[in-house]
Protein backbone atom coordinates (compact mmCIF):
# COMPACT_ATOMS: atom_id res chain seq x y z
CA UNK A 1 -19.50 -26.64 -37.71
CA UNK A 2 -18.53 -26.34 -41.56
CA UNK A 3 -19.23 -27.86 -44.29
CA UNK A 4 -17.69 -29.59 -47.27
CA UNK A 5 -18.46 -31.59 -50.26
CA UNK A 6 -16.87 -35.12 -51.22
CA UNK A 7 -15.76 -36.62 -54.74
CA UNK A 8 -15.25 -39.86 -55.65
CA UNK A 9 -16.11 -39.27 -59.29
CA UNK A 10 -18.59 -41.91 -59.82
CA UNK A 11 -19.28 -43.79 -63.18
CA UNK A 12 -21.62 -46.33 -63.32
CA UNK A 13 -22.16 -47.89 -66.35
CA UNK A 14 -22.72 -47.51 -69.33
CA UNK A 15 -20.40 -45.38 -70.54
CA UNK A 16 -19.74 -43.54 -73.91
CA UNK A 17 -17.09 -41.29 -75.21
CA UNK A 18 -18.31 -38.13 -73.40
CA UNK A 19 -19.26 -40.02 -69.90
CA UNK A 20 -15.66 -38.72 -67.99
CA UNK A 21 -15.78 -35.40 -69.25
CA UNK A 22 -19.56 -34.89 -68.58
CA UNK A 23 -18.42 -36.24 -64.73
CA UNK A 24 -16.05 -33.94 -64.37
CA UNK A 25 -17.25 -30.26 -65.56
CA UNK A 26 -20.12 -30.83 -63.82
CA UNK A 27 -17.69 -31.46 -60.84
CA UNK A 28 -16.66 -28.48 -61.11
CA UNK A 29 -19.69 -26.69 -61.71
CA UNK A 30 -20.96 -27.82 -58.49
CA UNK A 31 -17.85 -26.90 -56.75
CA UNK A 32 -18.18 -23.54 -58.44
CA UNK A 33 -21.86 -22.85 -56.97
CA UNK A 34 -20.74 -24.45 -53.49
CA UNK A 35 -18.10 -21.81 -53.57
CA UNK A 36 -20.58 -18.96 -54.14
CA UNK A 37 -22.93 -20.07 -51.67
CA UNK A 38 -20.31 -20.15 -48.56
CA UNK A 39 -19.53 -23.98 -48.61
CA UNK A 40 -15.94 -24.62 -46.82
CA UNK A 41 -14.24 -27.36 -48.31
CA UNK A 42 -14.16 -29.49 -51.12
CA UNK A 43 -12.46 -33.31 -50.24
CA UNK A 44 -10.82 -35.44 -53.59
CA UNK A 45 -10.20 -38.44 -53.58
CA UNK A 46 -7.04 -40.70 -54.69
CA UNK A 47 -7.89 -43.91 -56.26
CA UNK A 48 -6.62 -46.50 -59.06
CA UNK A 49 -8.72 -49.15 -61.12
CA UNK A 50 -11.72 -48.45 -59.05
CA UNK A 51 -14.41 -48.87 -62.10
CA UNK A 52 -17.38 -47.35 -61.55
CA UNK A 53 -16.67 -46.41 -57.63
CA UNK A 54 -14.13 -44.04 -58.21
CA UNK A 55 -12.73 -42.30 -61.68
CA UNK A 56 -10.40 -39.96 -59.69
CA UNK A 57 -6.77 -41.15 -59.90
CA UNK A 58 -5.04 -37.76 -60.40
CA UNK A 59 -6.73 -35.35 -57.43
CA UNK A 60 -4.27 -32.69 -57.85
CA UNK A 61 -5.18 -32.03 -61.29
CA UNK A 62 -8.69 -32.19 -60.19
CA UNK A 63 -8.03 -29.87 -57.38
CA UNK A 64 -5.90 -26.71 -59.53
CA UNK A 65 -8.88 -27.15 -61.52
CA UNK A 66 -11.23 -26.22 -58.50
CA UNK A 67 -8.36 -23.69 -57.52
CA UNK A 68 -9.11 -21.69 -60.79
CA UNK A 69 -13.09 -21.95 -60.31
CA UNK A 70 -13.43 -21.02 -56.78
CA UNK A 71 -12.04 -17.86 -54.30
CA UNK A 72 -12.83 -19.11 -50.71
CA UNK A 73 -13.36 -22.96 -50.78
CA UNK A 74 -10.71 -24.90 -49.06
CA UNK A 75 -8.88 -27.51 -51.70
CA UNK A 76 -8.54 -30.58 -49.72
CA UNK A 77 -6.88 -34.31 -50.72
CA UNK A 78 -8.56 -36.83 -49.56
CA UNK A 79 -7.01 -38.50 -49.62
CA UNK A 80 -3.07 -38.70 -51.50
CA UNK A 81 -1.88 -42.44 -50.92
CA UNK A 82 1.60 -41.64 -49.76
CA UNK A 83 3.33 -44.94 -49.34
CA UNK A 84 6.19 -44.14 -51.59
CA UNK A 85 4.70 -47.44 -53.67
CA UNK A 86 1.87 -45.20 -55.03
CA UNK A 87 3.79 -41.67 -54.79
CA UNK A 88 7.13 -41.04 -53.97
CA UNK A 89 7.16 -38.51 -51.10
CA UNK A 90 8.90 -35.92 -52.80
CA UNK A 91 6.51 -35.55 -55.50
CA UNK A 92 4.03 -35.98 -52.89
CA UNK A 93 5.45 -32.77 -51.31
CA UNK A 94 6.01 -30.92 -54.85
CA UNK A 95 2.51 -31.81 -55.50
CA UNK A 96 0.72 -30.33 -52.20
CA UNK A 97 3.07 -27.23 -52.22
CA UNK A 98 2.26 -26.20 -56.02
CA UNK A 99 -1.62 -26.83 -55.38
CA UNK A 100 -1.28 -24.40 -51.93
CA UNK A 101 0.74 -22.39 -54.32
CA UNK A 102 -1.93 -22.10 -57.25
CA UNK A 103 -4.71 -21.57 -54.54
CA UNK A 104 -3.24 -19.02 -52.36
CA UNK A 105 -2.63 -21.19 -49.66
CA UNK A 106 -6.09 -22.92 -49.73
CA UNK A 107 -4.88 -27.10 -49.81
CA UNK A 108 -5.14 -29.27 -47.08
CA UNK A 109 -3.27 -33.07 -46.91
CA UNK A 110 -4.80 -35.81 -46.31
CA UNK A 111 -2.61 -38.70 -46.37
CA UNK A 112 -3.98 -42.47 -45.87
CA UNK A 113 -3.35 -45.86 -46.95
CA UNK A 114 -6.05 -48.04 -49.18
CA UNK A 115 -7.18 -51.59 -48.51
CA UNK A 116 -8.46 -52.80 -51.43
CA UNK A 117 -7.03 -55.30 -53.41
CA UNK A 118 -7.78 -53.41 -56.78
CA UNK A 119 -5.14 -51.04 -55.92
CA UNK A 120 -2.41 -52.58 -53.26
CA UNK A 121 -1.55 -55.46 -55.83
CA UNK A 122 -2.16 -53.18 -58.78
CA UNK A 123 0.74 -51.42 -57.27
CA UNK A 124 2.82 -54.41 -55.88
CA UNK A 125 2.17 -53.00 -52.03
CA UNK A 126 2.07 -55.67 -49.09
CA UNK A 127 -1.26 -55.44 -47.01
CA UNK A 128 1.17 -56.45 -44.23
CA UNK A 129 3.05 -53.28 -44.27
CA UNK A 130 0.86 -50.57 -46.12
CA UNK A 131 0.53 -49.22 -42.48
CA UNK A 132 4.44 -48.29 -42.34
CA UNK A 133 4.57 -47.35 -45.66
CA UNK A 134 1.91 -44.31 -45.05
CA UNK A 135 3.34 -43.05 -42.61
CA UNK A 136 7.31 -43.63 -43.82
CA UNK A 137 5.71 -41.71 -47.20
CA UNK A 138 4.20 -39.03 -44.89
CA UNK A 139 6.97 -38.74 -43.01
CA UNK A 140 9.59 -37.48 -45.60
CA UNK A 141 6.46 -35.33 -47.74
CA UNK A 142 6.82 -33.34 -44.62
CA UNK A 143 10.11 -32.74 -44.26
CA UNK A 144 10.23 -32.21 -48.06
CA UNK A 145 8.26 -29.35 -48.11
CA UNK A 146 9.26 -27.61 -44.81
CA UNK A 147 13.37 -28.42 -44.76
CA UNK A 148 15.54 -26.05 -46.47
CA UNK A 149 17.50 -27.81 -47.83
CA UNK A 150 16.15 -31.74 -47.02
CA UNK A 151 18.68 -33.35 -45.42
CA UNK A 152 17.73 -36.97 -46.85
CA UNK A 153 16.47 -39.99 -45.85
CA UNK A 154 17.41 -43.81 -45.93
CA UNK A 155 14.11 -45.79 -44.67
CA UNK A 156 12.96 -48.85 -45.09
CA UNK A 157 10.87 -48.11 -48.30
CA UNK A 158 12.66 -45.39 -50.01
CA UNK A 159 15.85 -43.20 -49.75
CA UNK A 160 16.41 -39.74 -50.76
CA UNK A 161 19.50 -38.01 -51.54
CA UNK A 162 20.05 -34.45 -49.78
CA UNK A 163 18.05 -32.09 -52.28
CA UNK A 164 16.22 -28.61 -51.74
CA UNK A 165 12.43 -29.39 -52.56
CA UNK A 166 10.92 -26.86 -54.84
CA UNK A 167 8.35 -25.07 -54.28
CA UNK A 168 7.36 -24.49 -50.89
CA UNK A 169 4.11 -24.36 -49.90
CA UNK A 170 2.01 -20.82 -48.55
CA UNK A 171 0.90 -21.99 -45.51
CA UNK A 172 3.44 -22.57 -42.81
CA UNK A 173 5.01 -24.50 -41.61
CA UNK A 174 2.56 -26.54 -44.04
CA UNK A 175 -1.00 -27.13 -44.98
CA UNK A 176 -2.81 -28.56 -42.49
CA UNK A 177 -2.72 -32.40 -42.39
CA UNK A 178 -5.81 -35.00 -42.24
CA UNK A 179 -5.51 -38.84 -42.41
CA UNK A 180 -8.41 -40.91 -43.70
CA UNK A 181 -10.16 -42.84 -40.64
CA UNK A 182 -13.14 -45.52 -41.32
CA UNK A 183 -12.65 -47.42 -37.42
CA UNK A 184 -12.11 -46.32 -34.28
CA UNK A 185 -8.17 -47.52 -34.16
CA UNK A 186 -7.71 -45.30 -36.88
CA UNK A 187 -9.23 -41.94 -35.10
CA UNK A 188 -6.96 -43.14 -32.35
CA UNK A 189 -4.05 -43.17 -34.62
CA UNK A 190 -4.91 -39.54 -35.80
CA UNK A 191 -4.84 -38.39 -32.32
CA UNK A 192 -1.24 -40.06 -31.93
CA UNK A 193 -0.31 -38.16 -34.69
CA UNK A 194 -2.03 -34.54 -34.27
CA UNK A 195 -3.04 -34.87 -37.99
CA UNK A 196 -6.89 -34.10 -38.02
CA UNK A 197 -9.31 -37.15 -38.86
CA UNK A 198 -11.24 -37.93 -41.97
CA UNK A 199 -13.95 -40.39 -40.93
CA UNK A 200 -15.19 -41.90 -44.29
CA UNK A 201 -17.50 -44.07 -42.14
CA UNK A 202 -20.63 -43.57 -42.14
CA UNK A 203 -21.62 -42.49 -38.59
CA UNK A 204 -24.39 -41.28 -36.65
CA UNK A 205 -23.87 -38.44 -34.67
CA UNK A 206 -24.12 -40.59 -31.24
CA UNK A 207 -21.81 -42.74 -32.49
CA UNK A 208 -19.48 -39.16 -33.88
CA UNK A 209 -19.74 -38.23 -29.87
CA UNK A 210 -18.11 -40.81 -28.87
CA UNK A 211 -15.04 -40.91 -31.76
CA UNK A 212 -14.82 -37.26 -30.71
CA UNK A 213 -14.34 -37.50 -26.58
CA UNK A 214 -12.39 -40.99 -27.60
CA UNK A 215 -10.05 -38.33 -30.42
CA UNK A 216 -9.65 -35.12 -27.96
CA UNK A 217 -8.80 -37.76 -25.00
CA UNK A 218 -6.33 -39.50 -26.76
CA UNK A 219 -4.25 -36.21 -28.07
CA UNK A 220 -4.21 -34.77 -24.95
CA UNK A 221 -2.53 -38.13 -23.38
CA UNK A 222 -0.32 -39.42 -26.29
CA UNK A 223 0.06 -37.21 -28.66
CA UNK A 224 3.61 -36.99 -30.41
CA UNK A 225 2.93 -34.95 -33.63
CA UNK A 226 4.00 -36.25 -37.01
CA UNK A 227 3.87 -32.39 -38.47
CA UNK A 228 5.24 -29.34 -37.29
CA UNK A 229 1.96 -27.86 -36.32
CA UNK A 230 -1.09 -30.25 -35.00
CA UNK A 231 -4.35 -29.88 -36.33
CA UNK A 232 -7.55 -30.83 -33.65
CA UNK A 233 -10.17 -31.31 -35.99
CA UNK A 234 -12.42 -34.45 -36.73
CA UNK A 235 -14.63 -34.24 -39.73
CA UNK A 236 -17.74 -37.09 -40.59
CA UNK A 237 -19.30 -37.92 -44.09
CA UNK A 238 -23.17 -37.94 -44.64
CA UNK A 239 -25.27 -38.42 -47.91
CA UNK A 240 -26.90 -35.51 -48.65
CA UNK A 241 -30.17 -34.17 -50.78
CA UNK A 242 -32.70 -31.43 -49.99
CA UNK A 243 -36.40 -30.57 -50.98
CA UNK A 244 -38.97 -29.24 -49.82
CA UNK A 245 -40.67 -32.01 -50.29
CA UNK A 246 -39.29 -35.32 -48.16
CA UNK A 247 -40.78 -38.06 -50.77
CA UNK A 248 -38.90 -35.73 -53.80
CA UNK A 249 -35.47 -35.90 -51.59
CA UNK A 250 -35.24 -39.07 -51.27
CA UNK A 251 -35.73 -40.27 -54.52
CA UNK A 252 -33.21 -37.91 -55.30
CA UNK A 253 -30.85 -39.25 -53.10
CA UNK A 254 -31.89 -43.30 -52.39
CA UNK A 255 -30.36 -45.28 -55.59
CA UNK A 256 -26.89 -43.17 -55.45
CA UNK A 257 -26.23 -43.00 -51.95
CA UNK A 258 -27.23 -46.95 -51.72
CA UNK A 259 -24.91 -47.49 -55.16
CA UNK A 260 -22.24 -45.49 -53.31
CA UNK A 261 -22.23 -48.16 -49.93
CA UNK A 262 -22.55 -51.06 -52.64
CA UNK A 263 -19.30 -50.15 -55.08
CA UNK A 264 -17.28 -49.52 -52.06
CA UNK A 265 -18.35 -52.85 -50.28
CA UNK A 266 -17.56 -54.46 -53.79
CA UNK A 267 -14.02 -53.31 -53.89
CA UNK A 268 -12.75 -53.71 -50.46
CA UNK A 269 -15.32 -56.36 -48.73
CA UNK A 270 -17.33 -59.34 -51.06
CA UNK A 271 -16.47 -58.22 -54.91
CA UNK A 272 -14.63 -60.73 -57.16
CA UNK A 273 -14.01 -58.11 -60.18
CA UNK A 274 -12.89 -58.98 -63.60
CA UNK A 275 -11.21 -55.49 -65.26
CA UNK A 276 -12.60 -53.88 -68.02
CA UNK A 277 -15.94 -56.59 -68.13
CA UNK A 278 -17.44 -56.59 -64.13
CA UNK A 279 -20.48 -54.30 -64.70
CA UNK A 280 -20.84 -53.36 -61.12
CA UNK A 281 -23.83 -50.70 -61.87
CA UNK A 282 -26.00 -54.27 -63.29
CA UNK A 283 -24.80 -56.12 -59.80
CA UNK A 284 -26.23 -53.56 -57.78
CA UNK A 285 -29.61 -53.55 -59.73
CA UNK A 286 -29.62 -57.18 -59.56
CA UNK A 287 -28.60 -57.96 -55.78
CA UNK A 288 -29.91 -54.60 -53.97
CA UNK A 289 -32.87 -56.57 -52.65
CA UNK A 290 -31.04 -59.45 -51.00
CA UNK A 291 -28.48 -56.73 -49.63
CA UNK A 292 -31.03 -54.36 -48.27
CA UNK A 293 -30.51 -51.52 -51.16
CA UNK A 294 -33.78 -51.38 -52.56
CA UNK A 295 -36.16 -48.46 -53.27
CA UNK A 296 -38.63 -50.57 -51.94
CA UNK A 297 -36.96 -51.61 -48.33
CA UNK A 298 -35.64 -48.44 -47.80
CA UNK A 299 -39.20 -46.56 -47.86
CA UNK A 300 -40.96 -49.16 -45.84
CA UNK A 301 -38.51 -48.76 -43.18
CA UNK A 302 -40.07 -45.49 -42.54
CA UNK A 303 -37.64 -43.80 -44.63
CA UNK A 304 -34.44 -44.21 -42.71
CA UNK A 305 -32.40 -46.61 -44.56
CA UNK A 306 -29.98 -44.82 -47.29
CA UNK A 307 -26.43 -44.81 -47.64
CA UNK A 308 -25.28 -48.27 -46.69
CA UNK A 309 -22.63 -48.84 -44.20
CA UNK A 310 -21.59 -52.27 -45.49
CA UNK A 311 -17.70 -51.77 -45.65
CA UNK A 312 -17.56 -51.44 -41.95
CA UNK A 313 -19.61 -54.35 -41.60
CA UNK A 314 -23.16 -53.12 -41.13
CA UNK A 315 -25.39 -53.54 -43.20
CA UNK A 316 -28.51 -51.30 -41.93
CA UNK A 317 -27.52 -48.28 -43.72
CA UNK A 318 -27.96 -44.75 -42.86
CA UNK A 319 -30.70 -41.97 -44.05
CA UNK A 320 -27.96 -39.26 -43.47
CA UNK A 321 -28.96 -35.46 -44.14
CA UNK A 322 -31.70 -36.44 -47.13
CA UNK A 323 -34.78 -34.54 -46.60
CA UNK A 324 -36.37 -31.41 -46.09
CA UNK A 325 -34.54 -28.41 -44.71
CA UNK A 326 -35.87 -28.64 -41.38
CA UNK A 327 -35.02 -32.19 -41.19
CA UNK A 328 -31.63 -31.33 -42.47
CA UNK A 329 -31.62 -29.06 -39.69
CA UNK A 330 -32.36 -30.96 -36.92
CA UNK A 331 -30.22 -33.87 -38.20
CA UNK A 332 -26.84 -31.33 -38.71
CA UNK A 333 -27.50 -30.25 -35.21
CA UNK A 334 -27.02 -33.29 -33.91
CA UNK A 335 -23.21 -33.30 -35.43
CA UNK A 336 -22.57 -30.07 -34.11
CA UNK A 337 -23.73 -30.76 -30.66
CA UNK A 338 -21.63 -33.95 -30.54
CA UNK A 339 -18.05 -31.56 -31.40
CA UNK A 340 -17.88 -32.78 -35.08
CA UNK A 341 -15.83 -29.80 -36.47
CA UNK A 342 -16.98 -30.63 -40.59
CA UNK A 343 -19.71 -32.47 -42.25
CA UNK A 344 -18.76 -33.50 -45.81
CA UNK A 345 -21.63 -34.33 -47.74
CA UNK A 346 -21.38 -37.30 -50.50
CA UNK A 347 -24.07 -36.27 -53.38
CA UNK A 348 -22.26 -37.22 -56.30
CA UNK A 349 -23.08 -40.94 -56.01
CA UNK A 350 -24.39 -43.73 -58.27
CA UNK A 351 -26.51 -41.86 -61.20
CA UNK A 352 -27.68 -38.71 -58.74
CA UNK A 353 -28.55 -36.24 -61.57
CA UNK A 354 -26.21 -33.01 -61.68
CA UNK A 355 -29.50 -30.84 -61.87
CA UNK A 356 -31.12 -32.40 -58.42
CA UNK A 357 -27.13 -31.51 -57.05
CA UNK A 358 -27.24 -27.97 -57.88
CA UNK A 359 -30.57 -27.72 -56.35
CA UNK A 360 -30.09 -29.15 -53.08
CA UNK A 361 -26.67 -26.55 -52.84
CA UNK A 362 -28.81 -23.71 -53.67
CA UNK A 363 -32.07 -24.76 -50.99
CA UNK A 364 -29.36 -25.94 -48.44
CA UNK A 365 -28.04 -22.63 -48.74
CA UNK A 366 -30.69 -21.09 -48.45
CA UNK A 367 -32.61 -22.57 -45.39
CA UNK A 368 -29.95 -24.74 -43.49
CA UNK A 369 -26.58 -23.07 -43.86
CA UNK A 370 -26.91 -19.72 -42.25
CA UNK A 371 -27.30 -20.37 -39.02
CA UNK A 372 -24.27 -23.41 -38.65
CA UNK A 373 -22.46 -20.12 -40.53
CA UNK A 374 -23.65 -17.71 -37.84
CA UNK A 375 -22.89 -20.06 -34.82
CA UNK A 376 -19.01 -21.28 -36.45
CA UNK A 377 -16.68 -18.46 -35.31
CA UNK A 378 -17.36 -18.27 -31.90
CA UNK A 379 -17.39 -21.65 -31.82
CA UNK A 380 -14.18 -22.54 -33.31
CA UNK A 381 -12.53 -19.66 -31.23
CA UNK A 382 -13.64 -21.24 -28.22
CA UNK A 383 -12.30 -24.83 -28.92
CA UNK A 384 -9.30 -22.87 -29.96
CA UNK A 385 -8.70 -21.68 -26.42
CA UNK A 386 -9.73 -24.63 -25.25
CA UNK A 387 -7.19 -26.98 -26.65
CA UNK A 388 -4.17 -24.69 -26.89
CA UNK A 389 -2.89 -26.30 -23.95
CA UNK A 390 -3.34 -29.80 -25.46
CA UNK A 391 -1.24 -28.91 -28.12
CA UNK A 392 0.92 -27.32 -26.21
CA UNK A 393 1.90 -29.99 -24.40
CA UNK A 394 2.10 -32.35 -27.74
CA UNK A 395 4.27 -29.65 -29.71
CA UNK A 396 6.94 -30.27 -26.31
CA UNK A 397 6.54 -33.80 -26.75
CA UNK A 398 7.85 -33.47 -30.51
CA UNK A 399 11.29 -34.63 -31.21
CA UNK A 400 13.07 -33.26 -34.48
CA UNK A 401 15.03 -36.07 -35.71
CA UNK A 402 16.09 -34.80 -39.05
CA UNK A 403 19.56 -36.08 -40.37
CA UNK A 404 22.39 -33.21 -40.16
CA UNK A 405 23.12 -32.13 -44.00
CA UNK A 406 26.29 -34.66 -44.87
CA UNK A 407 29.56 -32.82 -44.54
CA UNK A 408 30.89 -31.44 -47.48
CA UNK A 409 27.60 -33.06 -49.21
CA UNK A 410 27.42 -31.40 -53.14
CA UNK A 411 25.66 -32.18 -56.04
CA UNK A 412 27.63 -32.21 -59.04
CA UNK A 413 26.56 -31.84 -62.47
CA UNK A 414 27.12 -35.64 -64.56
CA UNK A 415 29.80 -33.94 -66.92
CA UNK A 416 31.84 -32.84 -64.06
CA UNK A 417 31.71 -35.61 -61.86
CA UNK A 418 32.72 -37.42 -64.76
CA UNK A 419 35.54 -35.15 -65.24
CA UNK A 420 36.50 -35.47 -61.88
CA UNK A 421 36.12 -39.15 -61.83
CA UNK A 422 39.18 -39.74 -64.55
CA UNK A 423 41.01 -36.43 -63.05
CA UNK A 424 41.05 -34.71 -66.21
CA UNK A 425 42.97 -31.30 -66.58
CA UNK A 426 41.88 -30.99 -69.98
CA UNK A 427 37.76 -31.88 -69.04
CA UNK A 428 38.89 -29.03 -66.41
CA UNK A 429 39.15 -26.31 -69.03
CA UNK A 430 36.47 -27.92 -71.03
CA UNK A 431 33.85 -27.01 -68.36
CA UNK A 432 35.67 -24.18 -67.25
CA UNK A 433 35.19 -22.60 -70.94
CA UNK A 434 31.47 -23.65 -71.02
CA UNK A 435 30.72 -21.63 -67.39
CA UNK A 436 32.73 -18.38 -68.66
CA UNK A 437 30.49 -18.63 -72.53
CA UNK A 438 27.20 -19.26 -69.93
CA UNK A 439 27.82 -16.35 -67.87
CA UNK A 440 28.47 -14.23 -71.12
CA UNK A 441 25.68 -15.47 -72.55
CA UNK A 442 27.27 -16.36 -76.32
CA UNK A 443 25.10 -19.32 -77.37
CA UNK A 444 26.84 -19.93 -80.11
CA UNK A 445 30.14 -20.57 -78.54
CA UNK A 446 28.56 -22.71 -76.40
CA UNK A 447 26.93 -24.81 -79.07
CA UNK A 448 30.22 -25.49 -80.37
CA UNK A 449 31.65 -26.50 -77.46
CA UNK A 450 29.48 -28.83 -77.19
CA UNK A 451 29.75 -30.11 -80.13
């Protein structure tokens, strides 16, 4: 089993002038150190007008950074909203190619969809149809960056001309794709698709077994891939804080990872939000005890409520992988045993303190991480062998159903097509005068021809 670590870029207020920048090198720091100390992956997210939940609306950005800071780490979105309402597919495939590019072929895709309100109206997309519009947006990012040329596409949400997309990514036929999952229709739909699964819920592992069997069982039956290369993996999201003493952890951990369930539960469950004036941070603080978040609740429940799982509809919350090491351990076993291929741990949350994030890297390192390191190769070379035939069988099931490139299909310059337009001899020898100074070189001529 790997590991990876999770951004959201959290705020809570207050803010002041140095609050986003202070988030974000210290971002990177701990991606840095995570790096160093053998950590897989780091996840980004994509999200608009989140306040407070999530200050991360431009990943890829995020992500070069990381590129530049790090030598093994794999660069992963998750997720880019790709209905073409939030990013037209071709810059969604420019995007992922450059960052593969800039990394030396180190970015994964995860695609997915939103369902808060914050950001579908903010961006004028119907709840009704985000569904189609992911994958429609998916759908031509693909061919974008693996067609050469791309053919086009007329759809139902956007149309592309015939154009070669520029650049291409490292990794062929493209980086390996993800989709973000938080139910069990939505694993399913992963498994349709052969794109790997991103469960952002917060699940035990029991309840990862199952979403596993339910994944690998579904591929093998159904699977028609979306991509040109199917990736089997299923990866789960825990909080996360380590000491060596359990008490010490926990405070750590307890008011961010319960701030983290809260925001998102605000946003896309029981929030009424007013922009620039809803201080979420002071709504926590003031409701955590009727909704179960407080220091208090979570202690006297021996110690096992943290992390709350409110946005899929329970409210009990989750401990996760806060503790000691050897609780770590044991807990992070559990995962493995149940065929979860990642963990992806969610520190930066609420007002965790950068300092108590580096620490737990360097002790988890340390204590926990070598022998999930030790076990990993043999293990994914064995689910390797053991699913080649499932995708197998899905690659056969694939249909390519590109368009042909248009007959006699070319992309003229707008001076010559006007030319051609009002069948001008004299444009003719106009443009025919500008290629010959071009090709010479003689930018002065050209200057003057041009007036």
């Amino acid at each position: 089993m790997k590991f990876g670590l999770f951004y959201e870029h959290q705020l809570p207020r207050p803010w002041d002038e140095g609050s986003e920048y202070r988030l974000i090198q210290e971002a990177l720091d701990q991606i840095e150190r995570a790096d160093q100390l053998g950590i897989d992956y780091v996840w980004e997210v994509e999200h608009h007008f989140l306040e407070e939940y999530s200050h991360s609306s431009a990943p890829e950005v995020f992500l070069a950074a990381a590129s530049q800071r790090t030598k093994r780490m794999r660069l992963g979105h998750g997720i880019i909203q790709t209905a073409p309402g939030y990013n037209h597919p071709v810059r969604t495939a420019e995007r992922v190619a450059m960052l593969d590019l800039v990394s030396g072929g180190r970015a994964d895709f995860g695609s997915g969809e939103s369902s808060s309100e914050a950001e579908l109206g903010g961006f004028g997309i119907d709840m009704a149809v985000k569904r189609d519009q992911w994958l429609e947006g998916l759908q031509v990012a693909i061919r974008a960056m693996t067609e050469d040329p791309f053919t086009g596409h007329e759809g139902r949400f956007v149309s592309v001309p015939p154009r070669n997309v520029v650049p291409k990514p490292m990794q062929k036929p493209h980086p390996p794709l993800w989709v973000a999952c938080s139910r069990r229709d939505t694993i399913l739909l992963a498994a349709e698709k052969g794109i790997g699964a991103l469960s952002f819920a917060f699940i035990d592992p029991e309840e990862a077994r199952q979403w596993v069997d339910d994944y690998t069982a579904t591929m093998a039956e159904k699977c028609v891939p979306v991509g040109k290369a199917v990736n089997h993996n299923l990866a789960c999201v825990t909080p996360m804080m380590c000491d060596r003493d359990e008490d010490k952890a926990i405070a750590m951990g307890l008011e961010g990872g319960n701030f983290f369930g809260y925001s998102l539960a605000h946003y896309y469950v029981f929030g009424d939000h007013v922009p620039g004036k809803t201080n979420v941070w002071d709504e926590f603080i003031e409701r955590r005890n009727q909704m179960g978040y407080s220091p208090e609740a979570a202690l006297a429940a021996e110690k096992e409520v943290l992390g709350a799982k409110v946005a899929s509809g329970d409210t009990s919350g989750l401990r996760g992988a806060v503790g000691t090491p050897d609780q770590l351990r044991e807990f992070l076993r559990r995962y493995e045993e149940a065929g979860v291929d990642q963990l992806i741990f969610v520190m930066q949350a609420g007002k965790n303190r950068h300092e108590d994030i580096m620490a737990s890297l360097e002790l988890f390192a340390d204590e926990v991480l070598p022998e999930f390191a030790e076990r990993d190769e043999a293990a994914c070379a064995a689910k390797a062998e053991r699913i080649a035939p499932i995708i197998e069988a899905a690659m056969a099931r694939r249909v390519d159903d590109a368009p042909p490139m248009p007959d006699d299909y070319v992309m003229r310059a707008i001076p010559k097509a006007m030319v051609e337009a009002v069948d001008s001899d004299e444009g003719r020898q106009f443009l025919d005068q500008v290629a010959e100074k071009s090709a010479l070189g003689d930018r002065d001529s050209i200057n003057g021809l041009l007036g």
